[in-house]
PDB file of N, CA and C in Angstrom:
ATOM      1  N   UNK A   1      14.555 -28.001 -33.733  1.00  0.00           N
ATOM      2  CA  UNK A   1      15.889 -28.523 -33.689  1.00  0.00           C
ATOM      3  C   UNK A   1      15.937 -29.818 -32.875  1.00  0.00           C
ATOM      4  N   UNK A   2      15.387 -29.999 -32.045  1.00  0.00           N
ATOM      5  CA  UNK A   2      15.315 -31.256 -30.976  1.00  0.00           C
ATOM      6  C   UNK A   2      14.314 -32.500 -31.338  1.00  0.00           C
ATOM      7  N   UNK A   3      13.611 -32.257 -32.078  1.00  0.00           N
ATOM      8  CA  UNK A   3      13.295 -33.257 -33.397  1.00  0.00           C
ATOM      9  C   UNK A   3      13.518 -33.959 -34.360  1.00  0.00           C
ATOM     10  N   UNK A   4      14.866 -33.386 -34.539  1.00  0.00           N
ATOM     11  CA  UNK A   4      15.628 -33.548 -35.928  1.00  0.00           C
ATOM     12  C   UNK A   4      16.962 -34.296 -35.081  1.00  0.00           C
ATOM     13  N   UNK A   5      17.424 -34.410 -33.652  1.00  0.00           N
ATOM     14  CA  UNK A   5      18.262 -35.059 -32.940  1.00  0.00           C
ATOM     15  C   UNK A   5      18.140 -36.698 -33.551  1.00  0.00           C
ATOM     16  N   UNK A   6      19.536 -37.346 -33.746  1.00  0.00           N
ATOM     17  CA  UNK A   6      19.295 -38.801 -33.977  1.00  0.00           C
ATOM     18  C   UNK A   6      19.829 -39.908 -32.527  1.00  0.00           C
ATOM     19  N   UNK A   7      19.091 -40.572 -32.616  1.00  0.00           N
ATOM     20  CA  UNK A   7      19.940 -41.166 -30.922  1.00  0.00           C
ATOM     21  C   UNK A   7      21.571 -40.953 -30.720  1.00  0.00           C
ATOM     22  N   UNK A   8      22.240 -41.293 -31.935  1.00  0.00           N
ATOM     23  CA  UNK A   8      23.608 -40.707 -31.782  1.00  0.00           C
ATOM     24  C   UNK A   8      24.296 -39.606 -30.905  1.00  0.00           C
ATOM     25  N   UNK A   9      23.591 -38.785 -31.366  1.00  0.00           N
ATOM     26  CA  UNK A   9      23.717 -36.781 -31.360  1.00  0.00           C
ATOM     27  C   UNK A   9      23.214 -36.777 -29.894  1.00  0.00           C
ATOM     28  N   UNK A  10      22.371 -37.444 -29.359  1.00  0.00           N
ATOM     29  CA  UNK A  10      22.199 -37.140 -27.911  1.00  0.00           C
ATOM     30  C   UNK A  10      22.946 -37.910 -27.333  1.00  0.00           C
ATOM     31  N   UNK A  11      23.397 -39.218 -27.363  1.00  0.00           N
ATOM     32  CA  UNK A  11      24.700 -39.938 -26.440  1.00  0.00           C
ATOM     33  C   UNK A  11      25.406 -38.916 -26.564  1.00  0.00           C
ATOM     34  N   UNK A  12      26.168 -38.354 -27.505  1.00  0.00           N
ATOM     35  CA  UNK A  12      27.111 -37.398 -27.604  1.00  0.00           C
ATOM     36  C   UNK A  12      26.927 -36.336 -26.377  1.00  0.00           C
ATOM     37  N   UNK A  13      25.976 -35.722 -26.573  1.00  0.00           N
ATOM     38  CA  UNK A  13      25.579 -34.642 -25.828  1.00  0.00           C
ATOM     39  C   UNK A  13      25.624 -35.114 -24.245  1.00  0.00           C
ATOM     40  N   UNK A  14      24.678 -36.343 -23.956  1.00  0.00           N
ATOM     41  CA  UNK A  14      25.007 -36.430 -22.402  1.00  0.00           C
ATOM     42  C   UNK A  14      26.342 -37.065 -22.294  1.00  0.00           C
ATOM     43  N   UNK A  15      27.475 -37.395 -23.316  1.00  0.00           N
ATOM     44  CA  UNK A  15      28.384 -37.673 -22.954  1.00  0.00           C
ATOM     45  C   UNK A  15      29.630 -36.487 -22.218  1.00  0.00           C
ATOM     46  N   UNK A  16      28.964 -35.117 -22.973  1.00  0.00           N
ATOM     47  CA  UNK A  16      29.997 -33.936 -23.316  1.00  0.00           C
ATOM     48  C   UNK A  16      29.114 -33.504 -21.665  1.00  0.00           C
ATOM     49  N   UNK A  17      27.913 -33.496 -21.230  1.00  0.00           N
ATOM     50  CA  UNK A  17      27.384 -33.320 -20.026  1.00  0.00           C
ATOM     51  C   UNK A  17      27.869 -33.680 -19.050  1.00  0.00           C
ATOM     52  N   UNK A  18      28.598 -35.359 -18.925  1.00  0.00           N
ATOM     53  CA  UNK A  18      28.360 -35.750 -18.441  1.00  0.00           C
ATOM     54  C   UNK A  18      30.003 -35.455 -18.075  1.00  0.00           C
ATOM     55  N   UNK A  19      31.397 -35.428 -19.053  1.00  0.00           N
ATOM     56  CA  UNK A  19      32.550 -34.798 -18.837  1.00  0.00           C
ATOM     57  C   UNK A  19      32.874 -33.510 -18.353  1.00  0.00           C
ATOM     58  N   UNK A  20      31.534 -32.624 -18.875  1.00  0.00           N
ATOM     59  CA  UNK A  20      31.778 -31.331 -18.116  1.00  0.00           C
ATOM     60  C   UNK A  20      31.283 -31.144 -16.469  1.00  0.00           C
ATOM     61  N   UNK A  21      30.271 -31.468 -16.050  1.00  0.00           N
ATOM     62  CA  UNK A  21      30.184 -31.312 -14.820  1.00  0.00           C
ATOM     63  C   UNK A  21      30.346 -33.314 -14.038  1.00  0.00           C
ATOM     64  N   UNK A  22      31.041 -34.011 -14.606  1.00  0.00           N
ATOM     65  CA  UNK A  22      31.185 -35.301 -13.647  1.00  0.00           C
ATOM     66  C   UNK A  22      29.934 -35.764 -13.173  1.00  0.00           C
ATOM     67  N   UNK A  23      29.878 -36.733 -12.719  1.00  0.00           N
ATOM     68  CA  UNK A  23      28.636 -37.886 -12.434  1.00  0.00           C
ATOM     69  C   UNK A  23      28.282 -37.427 -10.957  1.00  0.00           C
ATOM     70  N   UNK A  24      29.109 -36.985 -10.230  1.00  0.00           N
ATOM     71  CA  UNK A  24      28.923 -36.563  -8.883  1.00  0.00           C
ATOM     72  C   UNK A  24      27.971 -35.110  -8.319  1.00  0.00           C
ATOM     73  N   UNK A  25      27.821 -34.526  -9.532  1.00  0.00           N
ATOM     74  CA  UNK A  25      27.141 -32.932  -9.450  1.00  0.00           C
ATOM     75  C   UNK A  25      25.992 -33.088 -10.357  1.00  0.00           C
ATOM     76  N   UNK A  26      26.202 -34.241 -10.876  1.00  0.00           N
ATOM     77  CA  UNK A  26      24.570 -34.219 -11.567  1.00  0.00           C
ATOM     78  C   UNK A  26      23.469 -34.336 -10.684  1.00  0.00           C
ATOM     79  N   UNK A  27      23.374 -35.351  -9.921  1.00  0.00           N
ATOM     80  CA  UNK A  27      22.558 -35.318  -9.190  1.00  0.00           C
ATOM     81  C   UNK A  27      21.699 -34.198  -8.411  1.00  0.00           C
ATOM     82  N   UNK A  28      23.078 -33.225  -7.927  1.00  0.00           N
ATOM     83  CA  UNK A  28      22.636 -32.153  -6.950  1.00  0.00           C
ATOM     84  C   UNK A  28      22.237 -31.174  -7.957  1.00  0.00           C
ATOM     85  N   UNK A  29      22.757 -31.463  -8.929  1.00  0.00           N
ATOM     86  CA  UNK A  29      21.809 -29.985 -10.355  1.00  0.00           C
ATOM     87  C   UNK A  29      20.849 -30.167 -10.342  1.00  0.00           C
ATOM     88  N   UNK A  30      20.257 -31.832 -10.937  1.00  0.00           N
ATOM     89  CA  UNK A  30      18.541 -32.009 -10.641  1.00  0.00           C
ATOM     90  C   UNK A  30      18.089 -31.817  -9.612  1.00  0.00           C
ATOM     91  N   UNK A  31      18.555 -32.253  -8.672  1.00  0.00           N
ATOM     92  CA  UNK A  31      17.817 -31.898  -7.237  1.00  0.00           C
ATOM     93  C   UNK A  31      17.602 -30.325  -7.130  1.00  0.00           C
ATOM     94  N   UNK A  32      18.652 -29.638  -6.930  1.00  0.00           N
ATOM     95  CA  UNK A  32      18.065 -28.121  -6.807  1.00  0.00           C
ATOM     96  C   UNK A  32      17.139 -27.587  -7.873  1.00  0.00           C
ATOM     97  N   UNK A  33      17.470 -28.159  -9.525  1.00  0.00           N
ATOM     98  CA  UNK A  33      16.295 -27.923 -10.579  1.00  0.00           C
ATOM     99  C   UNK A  33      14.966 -28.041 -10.288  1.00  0.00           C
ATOM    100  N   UNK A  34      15.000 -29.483  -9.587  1.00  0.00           N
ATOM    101  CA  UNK A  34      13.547 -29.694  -8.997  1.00  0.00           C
ATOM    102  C   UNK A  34      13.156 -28.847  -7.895  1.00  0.00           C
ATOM    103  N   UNK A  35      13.787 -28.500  -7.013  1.00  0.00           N
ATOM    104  CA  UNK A  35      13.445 -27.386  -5.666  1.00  0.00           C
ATOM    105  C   UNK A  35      13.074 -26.213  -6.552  1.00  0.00           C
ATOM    106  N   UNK A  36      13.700 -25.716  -7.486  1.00  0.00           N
ATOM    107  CA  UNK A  36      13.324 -24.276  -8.049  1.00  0.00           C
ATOM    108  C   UNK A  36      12.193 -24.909  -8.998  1.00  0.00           C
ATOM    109  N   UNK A  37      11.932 -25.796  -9.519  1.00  0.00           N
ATOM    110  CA  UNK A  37      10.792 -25.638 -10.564  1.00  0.00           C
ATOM    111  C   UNK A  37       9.307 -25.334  -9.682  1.00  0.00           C
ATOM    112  N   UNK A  38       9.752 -26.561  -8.433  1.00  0.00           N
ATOM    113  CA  UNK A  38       8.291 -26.424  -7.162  1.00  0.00           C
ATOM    114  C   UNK A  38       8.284 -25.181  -6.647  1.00  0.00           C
ATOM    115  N   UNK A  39       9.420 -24.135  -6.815  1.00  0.00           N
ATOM    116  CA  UNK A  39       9.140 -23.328  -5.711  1.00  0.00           C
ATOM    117  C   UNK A  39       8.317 -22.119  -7.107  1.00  0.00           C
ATOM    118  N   UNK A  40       8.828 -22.241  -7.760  1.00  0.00           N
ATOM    119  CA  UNK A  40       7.937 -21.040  -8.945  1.00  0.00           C
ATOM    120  C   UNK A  40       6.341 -21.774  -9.215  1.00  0.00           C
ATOM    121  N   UNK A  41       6.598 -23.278  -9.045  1.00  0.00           N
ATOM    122  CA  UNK A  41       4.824 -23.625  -9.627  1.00  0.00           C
ATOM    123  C   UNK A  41       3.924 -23.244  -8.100  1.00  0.00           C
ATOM    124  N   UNK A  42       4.843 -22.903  -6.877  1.00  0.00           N
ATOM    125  CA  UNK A  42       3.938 -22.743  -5.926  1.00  0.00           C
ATOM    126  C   UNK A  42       3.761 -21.007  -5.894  1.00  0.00           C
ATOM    127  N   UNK A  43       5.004 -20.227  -6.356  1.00  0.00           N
ATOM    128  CA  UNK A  43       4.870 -18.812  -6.295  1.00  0.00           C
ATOM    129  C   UNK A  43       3.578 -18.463  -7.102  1.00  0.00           C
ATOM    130  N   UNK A  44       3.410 -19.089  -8.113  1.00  0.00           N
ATOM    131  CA  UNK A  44       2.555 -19.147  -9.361  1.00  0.00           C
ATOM    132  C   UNK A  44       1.258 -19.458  -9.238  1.00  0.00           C
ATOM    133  N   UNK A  45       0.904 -20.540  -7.850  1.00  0.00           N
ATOM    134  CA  UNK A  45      -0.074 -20.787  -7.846  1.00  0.00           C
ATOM    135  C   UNK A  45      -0.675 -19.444  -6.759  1.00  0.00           C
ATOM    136  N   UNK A  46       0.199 -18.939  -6.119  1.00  0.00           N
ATOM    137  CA  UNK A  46      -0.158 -17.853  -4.696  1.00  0.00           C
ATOM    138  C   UNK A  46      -0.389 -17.157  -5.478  1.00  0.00           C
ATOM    139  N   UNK A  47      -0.036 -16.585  -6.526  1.00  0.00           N
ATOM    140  CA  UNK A  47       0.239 -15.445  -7.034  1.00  0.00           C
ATOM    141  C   UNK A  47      -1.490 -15.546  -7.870  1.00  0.00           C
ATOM    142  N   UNK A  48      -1.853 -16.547  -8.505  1.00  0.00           N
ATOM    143  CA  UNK A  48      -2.899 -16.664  -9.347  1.00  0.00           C
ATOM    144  C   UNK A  48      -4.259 -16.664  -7.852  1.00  0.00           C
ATOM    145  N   UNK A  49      -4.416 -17.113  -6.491  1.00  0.00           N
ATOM    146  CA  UNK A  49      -5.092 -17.141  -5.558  1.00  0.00           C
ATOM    147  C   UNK A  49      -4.970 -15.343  -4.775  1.00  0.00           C
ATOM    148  N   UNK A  50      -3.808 -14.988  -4.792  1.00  0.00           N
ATOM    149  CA  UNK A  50      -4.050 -13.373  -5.133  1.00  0.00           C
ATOM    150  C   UNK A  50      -5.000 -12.692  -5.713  1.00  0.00           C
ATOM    151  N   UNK A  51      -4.635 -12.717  -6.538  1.00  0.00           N
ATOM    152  CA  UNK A  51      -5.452 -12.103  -7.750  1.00  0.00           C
ATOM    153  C   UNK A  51      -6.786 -12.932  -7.754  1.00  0.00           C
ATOM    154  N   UNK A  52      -7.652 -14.055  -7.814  1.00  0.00           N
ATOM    155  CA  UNK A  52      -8.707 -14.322  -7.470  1.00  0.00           C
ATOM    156  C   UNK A  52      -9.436 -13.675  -6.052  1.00  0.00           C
ATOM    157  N   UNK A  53      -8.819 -13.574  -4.976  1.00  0.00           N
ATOM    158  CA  UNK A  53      -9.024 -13.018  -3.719  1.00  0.00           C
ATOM    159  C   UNK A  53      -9.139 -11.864  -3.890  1.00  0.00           C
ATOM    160  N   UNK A  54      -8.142 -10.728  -4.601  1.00  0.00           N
ATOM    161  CA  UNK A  54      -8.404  -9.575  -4.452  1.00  0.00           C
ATOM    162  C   UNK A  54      -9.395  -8.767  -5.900  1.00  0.00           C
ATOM    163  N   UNK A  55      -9.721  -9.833  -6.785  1.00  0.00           N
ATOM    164  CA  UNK A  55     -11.168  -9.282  -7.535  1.00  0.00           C
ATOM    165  C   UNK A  55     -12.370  -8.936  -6.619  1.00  0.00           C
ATOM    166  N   UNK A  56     -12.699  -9.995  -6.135  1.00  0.00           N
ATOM    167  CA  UNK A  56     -14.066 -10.051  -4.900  1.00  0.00           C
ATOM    168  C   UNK A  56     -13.776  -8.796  -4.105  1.00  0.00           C
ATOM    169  N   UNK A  57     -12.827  -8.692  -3.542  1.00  0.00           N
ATOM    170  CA  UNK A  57     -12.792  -7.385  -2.643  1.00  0.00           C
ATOM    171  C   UNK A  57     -12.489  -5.750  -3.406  1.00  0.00           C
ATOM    172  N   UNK A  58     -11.971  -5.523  -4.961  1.00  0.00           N
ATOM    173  CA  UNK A  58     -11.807  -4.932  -5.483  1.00  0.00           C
ATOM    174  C   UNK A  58     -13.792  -4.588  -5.523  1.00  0.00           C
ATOM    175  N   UNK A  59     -14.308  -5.097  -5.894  1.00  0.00           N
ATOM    176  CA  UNK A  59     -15.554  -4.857  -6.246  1.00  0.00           C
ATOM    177  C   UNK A  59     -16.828  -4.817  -5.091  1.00  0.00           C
ATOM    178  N   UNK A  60     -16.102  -5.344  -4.106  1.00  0.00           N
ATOM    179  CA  UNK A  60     -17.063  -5.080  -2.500  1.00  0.00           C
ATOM    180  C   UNK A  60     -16.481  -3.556  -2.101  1.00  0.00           C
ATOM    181  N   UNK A  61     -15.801  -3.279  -2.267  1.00  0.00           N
ATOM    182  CA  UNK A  61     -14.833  -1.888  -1.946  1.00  0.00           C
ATOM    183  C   UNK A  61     -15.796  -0.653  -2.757  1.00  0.00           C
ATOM    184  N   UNK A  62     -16.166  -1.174  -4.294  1.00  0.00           N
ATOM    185  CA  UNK A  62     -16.329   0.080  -5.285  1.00  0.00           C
ATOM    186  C   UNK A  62     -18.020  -0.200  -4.462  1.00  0.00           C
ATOM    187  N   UNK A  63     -18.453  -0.829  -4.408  1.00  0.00           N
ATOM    188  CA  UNK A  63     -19.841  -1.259  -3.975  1.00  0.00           C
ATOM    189  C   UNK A  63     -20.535  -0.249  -2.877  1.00  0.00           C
ATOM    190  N   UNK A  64     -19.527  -0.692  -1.752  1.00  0.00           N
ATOM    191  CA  UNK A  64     -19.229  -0.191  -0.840  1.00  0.00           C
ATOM    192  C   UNK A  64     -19.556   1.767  -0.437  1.00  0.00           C
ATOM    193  N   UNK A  65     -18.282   1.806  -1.710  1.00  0.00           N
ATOM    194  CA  UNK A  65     -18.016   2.975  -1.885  1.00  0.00           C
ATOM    195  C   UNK A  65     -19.360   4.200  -2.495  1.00  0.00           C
ATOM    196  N   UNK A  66     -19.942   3.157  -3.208  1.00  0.00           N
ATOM    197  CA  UNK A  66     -20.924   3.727  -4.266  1.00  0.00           C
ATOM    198  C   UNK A  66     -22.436   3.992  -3.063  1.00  0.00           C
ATOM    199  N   UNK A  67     -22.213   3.769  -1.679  1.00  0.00           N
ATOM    200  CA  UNK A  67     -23.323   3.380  -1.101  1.00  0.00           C
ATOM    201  C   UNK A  67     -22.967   4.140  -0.462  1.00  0.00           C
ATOM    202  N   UNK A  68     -21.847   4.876   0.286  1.00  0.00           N
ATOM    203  CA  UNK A  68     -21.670   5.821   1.208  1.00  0.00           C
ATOM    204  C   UNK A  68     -21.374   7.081   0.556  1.00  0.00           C
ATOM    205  N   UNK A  69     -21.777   8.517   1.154  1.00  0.00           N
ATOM    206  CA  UNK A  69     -21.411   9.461   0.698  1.00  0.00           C
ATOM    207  C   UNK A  69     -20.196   9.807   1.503  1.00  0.00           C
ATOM    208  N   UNK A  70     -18.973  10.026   0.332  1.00  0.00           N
ATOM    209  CA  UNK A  70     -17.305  10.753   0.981  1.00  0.00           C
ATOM    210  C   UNK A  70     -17.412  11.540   2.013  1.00  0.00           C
ATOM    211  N   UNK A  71     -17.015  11.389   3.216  1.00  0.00           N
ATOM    212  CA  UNK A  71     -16.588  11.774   4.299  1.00  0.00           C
ATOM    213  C   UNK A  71     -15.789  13.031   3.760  1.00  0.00           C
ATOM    214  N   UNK A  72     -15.996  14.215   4.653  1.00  0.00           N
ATOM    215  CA  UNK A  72     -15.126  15.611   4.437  1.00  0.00           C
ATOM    216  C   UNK A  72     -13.768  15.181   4.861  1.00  0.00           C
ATOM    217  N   UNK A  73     -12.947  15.644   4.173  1.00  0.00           N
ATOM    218  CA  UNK A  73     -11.161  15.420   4.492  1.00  0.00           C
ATOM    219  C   UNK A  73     -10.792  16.820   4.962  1.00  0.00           C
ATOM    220  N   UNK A  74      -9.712  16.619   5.910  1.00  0.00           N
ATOM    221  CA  UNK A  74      -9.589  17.874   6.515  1.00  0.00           C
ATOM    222  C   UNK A  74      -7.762  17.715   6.251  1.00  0.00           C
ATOM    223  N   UNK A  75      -7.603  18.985   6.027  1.00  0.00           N
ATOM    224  CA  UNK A  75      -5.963  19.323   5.842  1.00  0.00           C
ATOM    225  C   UNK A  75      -5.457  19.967   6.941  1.00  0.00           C
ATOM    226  N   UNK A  76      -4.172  19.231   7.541  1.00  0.00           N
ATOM    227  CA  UNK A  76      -3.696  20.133   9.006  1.00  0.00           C
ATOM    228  C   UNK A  76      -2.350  20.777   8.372  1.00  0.00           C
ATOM    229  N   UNK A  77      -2.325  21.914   8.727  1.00  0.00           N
ATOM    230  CA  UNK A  77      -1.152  22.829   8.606  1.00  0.00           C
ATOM    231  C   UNK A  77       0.128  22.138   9.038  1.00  0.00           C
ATOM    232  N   UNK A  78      -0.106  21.978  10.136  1.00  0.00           N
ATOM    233  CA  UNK A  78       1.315  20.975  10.888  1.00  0.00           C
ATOM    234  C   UNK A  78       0.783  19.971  11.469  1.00  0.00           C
ATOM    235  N   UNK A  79       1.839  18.914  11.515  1.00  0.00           N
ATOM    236  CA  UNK A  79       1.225  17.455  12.546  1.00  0.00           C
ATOM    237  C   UNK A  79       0.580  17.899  13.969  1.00  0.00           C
ATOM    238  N   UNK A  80      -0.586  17.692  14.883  1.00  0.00           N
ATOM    239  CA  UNK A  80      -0.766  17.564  16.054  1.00  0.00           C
ATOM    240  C   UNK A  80      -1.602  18.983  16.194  1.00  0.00           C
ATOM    241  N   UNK A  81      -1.456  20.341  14.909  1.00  0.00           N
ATOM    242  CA  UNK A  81      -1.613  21.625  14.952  1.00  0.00           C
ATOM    243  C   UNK A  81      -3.092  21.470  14.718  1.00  0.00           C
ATOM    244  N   UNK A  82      -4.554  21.316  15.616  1.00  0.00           N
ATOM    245  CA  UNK A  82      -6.132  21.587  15.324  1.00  0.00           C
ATOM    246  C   UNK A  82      -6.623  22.495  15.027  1.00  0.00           C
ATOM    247  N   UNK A  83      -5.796  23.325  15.355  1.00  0.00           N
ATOM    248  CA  UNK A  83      -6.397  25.053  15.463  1.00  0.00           C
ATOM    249  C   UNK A  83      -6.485  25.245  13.907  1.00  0.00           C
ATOM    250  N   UNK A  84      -5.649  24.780  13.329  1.00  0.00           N
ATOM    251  CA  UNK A  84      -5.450  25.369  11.758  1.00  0.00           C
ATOM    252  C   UNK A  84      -5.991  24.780  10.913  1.00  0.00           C
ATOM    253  N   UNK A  85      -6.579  23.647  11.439  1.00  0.00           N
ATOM    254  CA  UNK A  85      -6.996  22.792  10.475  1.00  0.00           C
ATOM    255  C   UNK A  85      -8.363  23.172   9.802  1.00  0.00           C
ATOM    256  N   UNK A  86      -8.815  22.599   8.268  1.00  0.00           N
ATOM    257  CA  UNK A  86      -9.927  23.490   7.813  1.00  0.00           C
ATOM    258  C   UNK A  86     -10.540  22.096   6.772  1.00  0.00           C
ATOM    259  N   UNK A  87     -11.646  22.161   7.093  1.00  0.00           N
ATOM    260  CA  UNK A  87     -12.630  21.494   5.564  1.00  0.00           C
ATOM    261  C   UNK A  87     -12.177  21.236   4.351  1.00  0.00           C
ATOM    262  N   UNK A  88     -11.732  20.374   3.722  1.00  0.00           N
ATOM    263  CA  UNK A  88     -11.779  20.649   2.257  1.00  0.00           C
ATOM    264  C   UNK A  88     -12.679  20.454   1.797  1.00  0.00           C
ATOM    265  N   UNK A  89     -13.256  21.555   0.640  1.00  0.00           N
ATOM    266  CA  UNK A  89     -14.155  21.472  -0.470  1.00  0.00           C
ATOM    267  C   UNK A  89     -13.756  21.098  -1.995  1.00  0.00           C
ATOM    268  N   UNK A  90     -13.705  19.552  -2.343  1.00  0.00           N
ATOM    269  CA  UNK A  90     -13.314  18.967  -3.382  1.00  0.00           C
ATOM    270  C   UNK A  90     -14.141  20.136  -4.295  1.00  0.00           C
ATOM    271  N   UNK A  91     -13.619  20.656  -5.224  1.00  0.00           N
ATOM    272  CA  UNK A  91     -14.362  20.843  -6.469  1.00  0.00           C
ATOM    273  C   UNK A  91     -15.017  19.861  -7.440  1.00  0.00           C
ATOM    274  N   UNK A  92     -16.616  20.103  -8.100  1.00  0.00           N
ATOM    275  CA  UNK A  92     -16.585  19.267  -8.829  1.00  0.00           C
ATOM    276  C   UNK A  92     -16.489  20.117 -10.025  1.00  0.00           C
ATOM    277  N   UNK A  93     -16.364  19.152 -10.986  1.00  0.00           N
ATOM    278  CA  UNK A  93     -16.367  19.624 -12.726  1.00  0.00           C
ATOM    279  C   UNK A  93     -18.122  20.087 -13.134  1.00  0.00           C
ATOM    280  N   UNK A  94     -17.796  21.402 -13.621  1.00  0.00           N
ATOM    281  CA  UNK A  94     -19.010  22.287 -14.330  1.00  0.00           C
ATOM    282  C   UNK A  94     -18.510  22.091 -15.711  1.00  0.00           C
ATOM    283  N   UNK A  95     -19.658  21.986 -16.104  1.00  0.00           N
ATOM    284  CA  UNK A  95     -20.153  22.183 -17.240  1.00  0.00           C
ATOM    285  C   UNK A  95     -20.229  23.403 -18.508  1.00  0.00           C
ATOM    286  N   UNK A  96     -19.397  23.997 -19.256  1.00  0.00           N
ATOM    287  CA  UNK A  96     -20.052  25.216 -19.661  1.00  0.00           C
ATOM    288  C   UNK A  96     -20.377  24.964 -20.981  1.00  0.00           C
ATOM    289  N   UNK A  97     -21.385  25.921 -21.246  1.00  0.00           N
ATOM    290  CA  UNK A  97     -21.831  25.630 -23.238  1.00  0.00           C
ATOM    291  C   UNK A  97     -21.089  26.535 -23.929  1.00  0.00           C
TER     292      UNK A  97
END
């Protein structure tokens, strides 16, 4: 559609722009347009340095993980309560034919 515009059809348009919000508020529209476009191309760029940062450590973690044998987890009855507390024995998955 914005291809097919003839120079006409757009005077028109920034004319009807330019009656609806006045010459005095244009300015401050672009200006804040521009504050929000920088502030998403910078969210965008954190957001993409995220996610590069936390691959490397996603995979030092499984690495990691694959090199130590799981520590026993212990379940306490109540907060602060030792006496009750006991071993867990994860089950693993058997096999049957």
């Amino acid at each position: 559609m914005m291809g097919n515009l003839k120079p006409l059809e757009i005077v028109l348009i920034i004319a009807v722009i330019l009656l609806l919000f006045g010459a005095k508020k244009l300015p401050d529209m672009a200006r804040s347009l521009g504050k929000s476009a920088r502030i998403l191309k910078s969210e965008a760029k954190a957001m993409r340095k995220d996610d590069e940062s936390a691959t490397p450590a996603k995979e030092a973690a499984a690495d990691q993980s694959a090199q130590q044998p799981a520590a026993a987890r212990t379940i306490q009855a109540a907060p602060g309560d030792v006496t009750s507390s006991r071993p867990v024995n994860e089950a693993k998955p058997t096999t049957q034919s």
